[in-house]
C-alpha atoms as a PDB file:
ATOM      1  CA  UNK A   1     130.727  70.226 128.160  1.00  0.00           C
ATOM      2  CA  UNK A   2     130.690  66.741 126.330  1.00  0.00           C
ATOM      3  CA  UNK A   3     131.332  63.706 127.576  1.00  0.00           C
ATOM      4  CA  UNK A   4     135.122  62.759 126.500  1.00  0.00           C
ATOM      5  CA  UNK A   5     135.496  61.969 123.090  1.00  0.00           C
ATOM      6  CA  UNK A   6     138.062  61.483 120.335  1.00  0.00           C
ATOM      7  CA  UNK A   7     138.814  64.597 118.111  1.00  0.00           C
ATOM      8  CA  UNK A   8     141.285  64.037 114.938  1.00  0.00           C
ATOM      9  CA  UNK A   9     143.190  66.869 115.883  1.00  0.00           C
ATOM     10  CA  UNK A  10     147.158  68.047 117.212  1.00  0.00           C
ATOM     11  CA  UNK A  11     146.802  69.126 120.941  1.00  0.00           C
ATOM     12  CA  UNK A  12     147.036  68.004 124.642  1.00  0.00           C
ATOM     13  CA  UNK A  13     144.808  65.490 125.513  1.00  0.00           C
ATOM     14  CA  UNK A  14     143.632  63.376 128.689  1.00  0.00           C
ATOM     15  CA  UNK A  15     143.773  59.701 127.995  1.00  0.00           C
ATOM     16  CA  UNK A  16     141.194  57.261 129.752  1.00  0.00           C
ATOM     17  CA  UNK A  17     139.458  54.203 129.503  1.00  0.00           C
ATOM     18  CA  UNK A  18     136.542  55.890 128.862  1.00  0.00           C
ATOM     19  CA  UNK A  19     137.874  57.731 125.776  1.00  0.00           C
ATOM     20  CA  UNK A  20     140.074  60.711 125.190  1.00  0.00           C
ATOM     21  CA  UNK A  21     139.466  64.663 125.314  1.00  0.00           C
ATOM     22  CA  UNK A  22     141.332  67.250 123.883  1.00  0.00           C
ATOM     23  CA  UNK A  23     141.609  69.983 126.166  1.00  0.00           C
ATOM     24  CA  UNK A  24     143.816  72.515 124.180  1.00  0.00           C
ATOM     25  CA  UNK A  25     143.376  71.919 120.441  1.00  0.00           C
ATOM     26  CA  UNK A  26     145.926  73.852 118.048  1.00  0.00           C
ATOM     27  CA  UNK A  27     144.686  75.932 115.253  1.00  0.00           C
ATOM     28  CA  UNK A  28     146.192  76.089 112.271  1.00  0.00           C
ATOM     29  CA  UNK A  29     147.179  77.873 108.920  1.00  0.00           C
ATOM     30  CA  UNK A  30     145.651  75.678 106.562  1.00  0.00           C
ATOM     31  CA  UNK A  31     146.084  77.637 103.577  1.00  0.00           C
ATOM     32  CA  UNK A  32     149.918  78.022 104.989  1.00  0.00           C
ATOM     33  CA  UNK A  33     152.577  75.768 102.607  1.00  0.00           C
ATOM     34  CA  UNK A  34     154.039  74.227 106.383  1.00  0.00           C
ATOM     35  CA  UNK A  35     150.809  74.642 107.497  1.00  0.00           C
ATOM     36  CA  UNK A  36     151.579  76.666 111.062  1.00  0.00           C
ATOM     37  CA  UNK A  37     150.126  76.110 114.230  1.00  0.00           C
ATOM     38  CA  UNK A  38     148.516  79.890 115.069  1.00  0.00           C
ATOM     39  CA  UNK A  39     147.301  79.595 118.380  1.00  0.00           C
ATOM     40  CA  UNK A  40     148.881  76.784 121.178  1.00  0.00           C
ATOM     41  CA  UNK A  41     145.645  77.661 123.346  1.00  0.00           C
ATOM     42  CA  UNK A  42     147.812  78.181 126.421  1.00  0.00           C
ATOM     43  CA  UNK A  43     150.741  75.655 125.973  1.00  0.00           C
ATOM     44  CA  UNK A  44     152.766  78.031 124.426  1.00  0.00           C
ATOM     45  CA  UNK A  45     156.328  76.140 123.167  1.00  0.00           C
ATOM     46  CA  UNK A  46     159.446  77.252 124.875  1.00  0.00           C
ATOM     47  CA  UNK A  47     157.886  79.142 127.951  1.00  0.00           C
ATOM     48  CA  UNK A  48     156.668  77.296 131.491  1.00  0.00           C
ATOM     49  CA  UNK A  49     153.761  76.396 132.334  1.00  0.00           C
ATOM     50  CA  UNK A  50     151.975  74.867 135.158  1.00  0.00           C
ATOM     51  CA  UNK A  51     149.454  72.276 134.434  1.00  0.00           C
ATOM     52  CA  UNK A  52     146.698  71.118 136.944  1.00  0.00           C
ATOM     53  CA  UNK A  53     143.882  68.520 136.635  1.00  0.00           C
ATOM     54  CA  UNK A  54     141.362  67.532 138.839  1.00  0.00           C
ATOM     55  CA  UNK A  55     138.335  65.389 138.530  1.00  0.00           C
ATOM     56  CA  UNK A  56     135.821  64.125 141.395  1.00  0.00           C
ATOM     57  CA  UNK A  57     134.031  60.853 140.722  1.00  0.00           C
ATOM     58  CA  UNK A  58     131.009  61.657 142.975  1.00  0.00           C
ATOM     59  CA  UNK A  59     129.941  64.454 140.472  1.00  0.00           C
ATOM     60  CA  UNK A  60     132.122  63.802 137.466  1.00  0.00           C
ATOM     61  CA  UNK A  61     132.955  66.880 137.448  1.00  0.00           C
ATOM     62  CA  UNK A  62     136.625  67.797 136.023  1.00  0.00           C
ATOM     63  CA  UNK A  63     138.413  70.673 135.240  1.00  0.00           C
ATOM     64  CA  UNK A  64     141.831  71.807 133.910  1.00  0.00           C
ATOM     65  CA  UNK A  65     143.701  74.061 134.490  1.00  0.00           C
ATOM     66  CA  UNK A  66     146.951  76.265 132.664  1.00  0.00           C
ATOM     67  CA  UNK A  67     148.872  78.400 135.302  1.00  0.00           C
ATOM     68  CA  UNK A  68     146.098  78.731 137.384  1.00  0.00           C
ATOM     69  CA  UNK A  69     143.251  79.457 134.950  1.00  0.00           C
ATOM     70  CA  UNK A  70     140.551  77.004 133.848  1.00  0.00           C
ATOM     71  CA  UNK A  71     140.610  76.127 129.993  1.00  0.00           C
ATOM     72  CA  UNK A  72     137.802  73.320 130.513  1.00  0.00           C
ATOM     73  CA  UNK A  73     135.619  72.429 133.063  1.00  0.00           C
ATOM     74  CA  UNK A  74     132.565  69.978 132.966  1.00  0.00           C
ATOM     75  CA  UNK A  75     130.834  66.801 134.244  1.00  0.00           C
ATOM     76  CA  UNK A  76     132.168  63.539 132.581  1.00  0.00           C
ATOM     77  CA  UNK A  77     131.697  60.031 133.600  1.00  0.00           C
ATOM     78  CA  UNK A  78     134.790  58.168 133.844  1.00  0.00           C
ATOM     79  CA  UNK A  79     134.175  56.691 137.243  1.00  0.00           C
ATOM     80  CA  UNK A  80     137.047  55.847 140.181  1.00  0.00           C
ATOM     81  CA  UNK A  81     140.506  56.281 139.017  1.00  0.00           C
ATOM     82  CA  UNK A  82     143.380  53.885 139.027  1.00  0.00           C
ATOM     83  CA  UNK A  83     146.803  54.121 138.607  1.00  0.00           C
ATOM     84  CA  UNK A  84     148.086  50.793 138.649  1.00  0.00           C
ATOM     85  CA  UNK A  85     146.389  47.945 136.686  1.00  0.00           C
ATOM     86  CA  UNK A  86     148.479  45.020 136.425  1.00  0.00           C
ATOM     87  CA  UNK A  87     146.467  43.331 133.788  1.00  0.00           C
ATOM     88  CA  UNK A  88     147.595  46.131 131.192  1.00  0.00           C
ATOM     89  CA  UNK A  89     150.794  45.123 128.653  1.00  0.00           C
ATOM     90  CA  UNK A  90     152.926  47.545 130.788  1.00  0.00           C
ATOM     91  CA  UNK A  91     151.110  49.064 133.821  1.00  0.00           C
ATOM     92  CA  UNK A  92     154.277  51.242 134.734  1.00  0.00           C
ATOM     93  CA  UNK A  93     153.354  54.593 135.566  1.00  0.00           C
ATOM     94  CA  UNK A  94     155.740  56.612 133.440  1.00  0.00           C
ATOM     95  CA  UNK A  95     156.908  60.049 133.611  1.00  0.00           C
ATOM     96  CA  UNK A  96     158.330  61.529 130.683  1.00  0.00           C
ATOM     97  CA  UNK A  97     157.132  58.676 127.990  1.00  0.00           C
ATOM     98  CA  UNK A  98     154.597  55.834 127.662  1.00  0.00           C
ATOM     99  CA  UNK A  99     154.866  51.938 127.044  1.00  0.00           C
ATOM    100  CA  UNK A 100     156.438  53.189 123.881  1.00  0.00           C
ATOM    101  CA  UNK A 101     159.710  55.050 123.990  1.00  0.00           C
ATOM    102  CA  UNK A 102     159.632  56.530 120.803  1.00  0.00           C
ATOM    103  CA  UNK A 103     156.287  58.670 122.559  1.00  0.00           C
ATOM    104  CA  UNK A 104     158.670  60.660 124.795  1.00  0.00           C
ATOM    105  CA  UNK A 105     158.190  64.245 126.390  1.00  0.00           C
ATOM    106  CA  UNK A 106     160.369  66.898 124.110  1.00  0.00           C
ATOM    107  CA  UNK A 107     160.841  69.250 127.005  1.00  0.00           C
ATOM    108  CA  UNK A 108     161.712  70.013 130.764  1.00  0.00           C
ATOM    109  CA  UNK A 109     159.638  69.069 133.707  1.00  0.00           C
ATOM    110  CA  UNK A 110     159.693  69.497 137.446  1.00  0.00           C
ATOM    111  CA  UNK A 111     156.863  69.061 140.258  1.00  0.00           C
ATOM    112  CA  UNK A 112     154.591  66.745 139.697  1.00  0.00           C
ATOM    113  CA  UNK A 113     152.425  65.573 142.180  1.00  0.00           C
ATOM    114  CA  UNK A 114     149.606  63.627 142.628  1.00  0.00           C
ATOM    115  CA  UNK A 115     146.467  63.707 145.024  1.00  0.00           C
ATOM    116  CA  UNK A 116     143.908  61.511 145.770  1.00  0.00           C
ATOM    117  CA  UNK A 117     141.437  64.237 146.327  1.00  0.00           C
ATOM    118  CA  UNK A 118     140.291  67.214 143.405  1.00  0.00           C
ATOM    119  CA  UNK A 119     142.438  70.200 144.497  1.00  0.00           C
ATOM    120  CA  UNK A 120     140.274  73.917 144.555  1.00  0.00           C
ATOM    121  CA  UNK A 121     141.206  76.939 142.362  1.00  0.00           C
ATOM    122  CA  UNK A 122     142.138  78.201 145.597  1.00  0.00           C
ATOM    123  CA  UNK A 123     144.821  75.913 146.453  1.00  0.00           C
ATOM    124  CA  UNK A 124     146.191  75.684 142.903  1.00  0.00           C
ATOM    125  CA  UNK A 125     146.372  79.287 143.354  1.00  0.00           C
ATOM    126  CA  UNK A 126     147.929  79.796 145.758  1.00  0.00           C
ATOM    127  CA  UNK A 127     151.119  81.272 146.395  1.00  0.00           C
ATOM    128  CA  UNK A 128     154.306  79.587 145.466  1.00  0.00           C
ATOM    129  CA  UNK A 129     152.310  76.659 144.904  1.00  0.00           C
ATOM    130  CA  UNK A 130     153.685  75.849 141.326  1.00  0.00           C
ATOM    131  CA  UNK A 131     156.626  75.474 142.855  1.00  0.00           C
ATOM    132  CA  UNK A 132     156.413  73.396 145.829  1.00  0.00           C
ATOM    133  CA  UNK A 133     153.689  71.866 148.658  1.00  0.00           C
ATOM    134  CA  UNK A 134     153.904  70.175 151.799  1.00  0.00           C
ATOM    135  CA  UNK A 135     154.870  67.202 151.833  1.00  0.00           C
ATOM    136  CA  UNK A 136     152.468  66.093 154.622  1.00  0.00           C
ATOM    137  CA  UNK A 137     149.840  68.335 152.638  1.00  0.00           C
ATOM    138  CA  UNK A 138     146.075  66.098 152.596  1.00  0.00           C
ATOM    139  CA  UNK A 139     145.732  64.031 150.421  1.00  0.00           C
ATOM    140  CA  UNK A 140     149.204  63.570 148.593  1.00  0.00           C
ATOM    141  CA  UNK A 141     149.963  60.452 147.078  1.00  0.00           C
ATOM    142  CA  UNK A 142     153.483  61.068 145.234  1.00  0.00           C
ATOM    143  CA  UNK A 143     155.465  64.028 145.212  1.00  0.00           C
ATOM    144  CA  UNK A 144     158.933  64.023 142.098  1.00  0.00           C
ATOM    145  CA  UNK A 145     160.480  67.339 142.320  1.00  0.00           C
ATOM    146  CA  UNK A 146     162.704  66.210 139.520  1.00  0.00           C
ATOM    147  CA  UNK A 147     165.846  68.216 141.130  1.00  0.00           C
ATOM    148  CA  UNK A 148     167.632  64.888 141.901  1.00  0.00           C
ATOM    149  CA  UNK A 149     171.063  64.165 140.214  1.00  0.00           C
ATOM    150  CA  UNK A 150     171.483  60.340 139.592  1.00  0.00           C
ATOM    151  CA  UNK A 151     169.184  57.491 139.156  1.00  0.00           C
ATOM    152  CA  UNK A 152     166.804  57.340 141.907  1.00  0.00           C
ATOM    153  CA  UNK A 153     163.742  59.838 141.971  1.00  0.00           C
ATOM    154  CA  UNK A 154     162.314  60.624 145.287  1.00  0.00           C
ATOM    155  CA  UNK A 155     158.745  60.777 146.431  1.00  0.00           C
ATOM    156  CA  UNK A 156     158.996  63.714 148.520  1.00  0.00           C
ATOM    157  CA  UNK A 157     154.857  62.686 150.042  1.00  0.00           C
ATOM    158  CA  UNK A 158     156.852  59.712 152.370  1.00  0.00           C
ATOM    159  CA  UNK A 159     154.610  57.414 150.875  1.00  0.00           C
ATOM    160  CA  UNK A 160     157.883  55.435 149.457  1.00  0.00           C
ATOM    161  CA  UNK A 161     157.010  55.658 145.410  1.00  0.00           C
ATOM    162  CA  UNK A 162     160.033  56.442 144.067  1.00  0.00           C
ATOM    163  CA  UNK A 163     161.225  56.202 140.507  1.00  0.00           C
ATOM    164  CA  UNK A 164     163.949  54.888 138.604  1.00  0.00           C
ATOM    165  CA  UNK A 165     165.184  56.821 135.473  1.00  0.00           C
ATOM    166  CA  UNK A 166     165.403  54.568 132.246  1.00  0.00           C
ATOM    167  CA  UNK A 167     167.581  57.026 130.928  1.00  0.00           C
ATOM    168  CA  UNK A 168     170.030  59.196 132.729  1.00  0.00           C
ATOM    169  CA  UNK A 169     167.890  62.617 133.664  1.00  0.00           C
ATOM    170  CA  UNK A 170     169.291  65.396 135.232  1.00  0.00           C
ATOM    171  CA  UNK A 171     168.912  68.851 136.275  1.00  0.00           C
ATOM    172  CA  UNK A 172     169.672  71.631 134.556  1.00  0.00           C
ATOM    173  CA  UNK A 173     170.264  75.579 134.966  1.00  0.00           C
ATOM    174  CA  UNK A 174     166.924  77.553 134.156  1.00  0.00           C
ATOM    175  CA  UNK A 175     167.269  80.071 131.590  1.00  0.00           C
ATOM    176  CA  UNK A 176     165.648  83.288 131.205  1.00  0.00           C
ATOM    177  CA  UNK A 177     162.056  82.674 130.098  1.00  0.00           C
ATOM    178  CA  UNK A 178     160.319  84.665 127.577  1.00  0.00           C
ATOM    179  CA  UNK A 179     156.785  84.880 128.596  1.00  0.00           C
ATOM    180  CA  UNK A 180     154.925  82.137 130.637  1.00  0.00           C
ATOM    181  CA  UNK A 181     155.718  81.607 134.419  1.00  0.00           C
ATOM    182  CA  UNK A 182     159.011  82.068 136.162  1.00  0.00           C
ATOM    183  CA  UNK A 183     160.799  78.640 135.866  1.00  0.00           C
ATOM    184  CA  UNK A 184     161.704  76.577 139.076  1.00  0.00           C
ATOM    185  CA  UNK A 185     165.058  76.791 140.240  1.00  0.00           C
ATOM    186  CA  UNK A 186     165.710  73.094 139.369  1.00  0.00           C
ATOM    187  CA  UNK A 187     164.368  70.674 137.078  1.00  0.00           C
ATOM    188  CA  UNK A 188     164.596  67.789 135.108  1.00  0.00           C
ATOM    189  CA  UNK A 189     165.481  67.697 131.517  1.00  0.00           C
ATOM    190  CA  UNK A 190     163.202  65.018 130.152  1.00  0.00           C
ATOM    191  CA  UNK A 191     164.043  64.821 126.119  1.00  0.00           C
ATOM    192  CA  UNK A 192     164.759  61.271 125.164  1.00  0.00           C
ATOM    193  CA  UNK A 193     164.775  60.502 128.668  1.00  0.00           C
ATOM    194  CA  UNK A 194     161.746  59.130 131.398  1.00  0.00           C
ATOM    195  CA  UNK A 195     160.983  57.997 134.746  1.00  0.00           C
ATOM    196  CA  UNK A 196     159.944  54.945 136.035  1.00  0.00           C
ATOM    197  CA  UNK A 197     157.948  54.996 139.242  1.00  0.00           C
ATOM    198  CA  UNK A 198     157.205  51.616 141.453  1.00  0.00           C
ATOM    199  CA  UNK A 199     154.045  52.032 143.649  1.00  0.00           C
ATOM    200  CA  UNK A 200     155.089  51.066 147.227  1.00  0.00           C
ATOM    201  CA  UNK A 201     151.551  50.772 147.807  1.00  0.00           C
ATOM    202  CA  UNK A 202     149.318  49.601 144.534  1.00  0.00           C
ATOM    203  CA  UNK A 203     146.069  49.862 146.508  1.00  0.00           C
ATOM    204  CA  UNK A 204     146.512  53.624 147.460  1.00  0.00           C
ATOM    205  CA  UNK A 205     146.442  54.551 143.618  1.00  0.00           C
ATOM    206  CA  UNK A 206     144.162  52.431 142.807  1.00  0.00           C
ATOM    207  CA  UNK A 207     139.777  53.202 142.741  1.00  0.00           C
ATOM    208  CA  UNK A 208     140.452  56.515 143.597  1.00  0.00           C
ATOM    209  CA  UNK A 209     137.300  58.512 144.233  1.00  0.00           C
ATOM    210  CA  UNK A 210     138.976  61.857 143.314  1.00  0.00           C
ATOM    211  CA  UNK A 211     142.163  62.894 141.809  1.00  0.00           C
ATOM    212  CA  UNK A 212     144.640  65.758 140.842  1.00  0.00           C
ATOM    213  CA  UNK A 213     147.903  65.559 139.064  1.00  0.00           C
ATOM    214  CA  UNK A 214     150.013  68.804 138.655  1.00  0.00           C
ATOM    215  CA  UNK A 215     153.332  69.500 136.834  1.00  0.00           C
ATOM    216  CA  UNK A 216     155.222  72.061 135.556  1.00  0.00           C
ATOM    217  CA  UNK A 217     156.623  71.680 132.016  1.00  0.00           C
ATOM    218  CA  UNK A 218     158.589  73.430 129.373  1.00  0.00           C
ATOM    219  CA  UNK A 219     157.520  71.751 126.168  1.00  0.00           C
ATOM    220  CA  UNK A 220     159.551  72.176 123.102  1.00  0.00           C
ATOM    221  CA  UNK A 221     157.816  70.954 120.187  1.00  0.00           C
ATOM    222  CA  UNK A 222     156.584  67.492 118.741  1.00  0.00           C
ATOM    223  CA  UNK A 223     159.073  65.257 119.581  1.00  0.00           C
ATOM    224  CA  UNK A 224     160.456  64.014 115.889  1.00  0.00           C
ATOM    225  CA  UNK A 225     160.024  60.329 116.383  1.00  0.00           C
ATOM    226  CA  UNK A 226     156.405  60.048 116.078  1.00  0.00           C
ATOM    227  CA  UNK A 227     154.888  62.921 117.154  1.00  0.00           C
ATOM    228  CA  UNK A 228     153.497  62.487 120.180  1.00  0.00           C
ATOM    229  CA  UNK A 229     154.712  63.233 123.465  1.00  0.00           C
ATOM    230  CA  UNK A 230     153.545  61.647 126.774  1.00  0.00           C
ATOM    231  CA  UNK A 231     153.989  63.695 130.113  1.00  0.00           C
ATOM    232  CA  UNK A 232     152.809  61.481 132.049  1.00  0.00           C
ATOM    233  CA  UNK A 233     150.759  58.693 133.184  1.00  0.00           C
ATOM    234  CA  UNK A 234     149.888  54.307 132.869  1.00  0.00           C
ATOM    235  CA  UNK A 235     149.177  53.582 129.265  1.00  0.00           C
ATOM    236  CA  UNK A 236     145.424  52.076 128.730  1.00  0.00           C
ATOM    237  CA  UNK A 237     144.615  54.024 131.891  1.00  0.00           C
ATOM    238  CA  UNK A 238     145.195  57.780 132.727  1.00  0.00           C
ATOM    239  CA  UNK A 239     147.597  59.394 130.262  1.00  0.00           C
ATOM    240  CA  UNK A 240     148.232  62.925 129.639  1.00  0.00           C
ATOM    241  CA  UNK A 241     150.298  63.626 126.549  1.00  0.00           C
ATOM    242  CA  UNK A 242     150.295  66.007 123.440  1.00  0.00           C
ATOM    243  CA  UNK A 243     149.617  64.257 119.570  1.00  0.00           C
ATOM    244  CA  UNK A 244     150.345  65.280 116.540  1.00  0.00           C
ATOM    245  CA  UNK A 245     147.487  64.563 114.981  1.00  0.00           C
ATOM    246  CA  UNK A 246     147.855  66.901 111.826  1.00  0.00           C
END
């Protein structure tokens, strides 16, 4: 695979200081009047997914993965990983949106974790891990279930980096799902709405030699402000989110 790189098209992408790669690129009808995305390349609106990355600095290798099956793998080098940089406009990690609010996540999201060690195929697979881990599990930095009902979002890892919401988030009843995975018995609906997290620790996210971060989402659409929705991540760091690009 190539190194990361900018491609001028609509899809998920990871963010980095190193550049940005598209990891599920949407085709379209071009000959189409509205122009119609045809194929979502495994993010399929309106269905759950989980969504699992891990990269190892020590190789470069990285790899993603969409319910449990890799859509990219590859060596890239982006070097150590960090989290927290305070010298960056807003170095907030943010779920749900970035430093700009109009870039917010047009969807539903519960689980997200992050590791500070690249996860196996194994362990990503296996069972009931979409829906919940350890909390004492190796290597866990932060843990959100997103099932809480006011303000405060808590790091279930016990590593004390809990999260404010900027606007009020709360869970909802799942519905019946057509297609993708089963959806988790609580989550957190995220439309117009985002987390802020405060590191307890800033060294433990920081330089990280490895990493994985895992959610699972229900995406909508484009969110109608500008088009591009952030899942999660520090701005002018590590960034996953979905543009618009079309």
């Amino acid at each position: 695979m190539n190194n990361f790189h900018w491609i001028p098209e609509d899809g998920w992408y990871i963010c980095t200081p190193a550049g940005n790669l598209c990891f599920a690129a949407f085709e379209r009808n071009t000959s189409a009047a509205n122009k119609p995305v045809t194929n979502w390349k495994g993010m399929t609106q309106g269905t759950w997914h989980h969504l699992a990355i891990t990269y190892d600095s020590s190789t470069g290798y990285s790899v993603v993965y969409i319910d449990g099956s890799i859509v990219m793998d590859g060596e890239n080098n982006l070097g150590p990983v960090s989290l927290y940089n305070p010298s960056l406009s807003d170095p907030t990690f943010h779920i749900g949106r970035s430093y700009n609010g109009r870039r917010w996540f047009n969807g539903d999201m519960a689980e997200v974790r992050i590791w500070n060690r690249a996860l196996t195929s194994d362990e990503i697979n296996a069972s009931g891990h979409f829906y919940g881990v350890e909390p004492t599990s190796e290597g866990l930095i932060a843990y959100w279930k997103l099932d809480g009902t006011d303000e405060h979002v808590q790091d279930y890892s016990g590593n004390g980096h809990h999260g404010e919401v900027v606007v009020g988030e709360k869970p909802v009843e799942p519905d019946p799902e057509a297609g993708g995975i089963e959806a988790p018995e609580k989550y957190a609906d995220m439309r117009r709405n985002s987390v802020a997290i405060t590191w307890s620790d800033t060294e433990a996210v920081n330089n990280l030699p490895a990493i994985t971060i895992e959610t699972l989402f229900n995406w909508d659409a484009f969110n109608p402000d500008e088009g591009i929705d952030t899942m999660l991540g520090v701005e002018g760091s590590w960034l996953i989110r979905c543009m618009n690009n079309f």
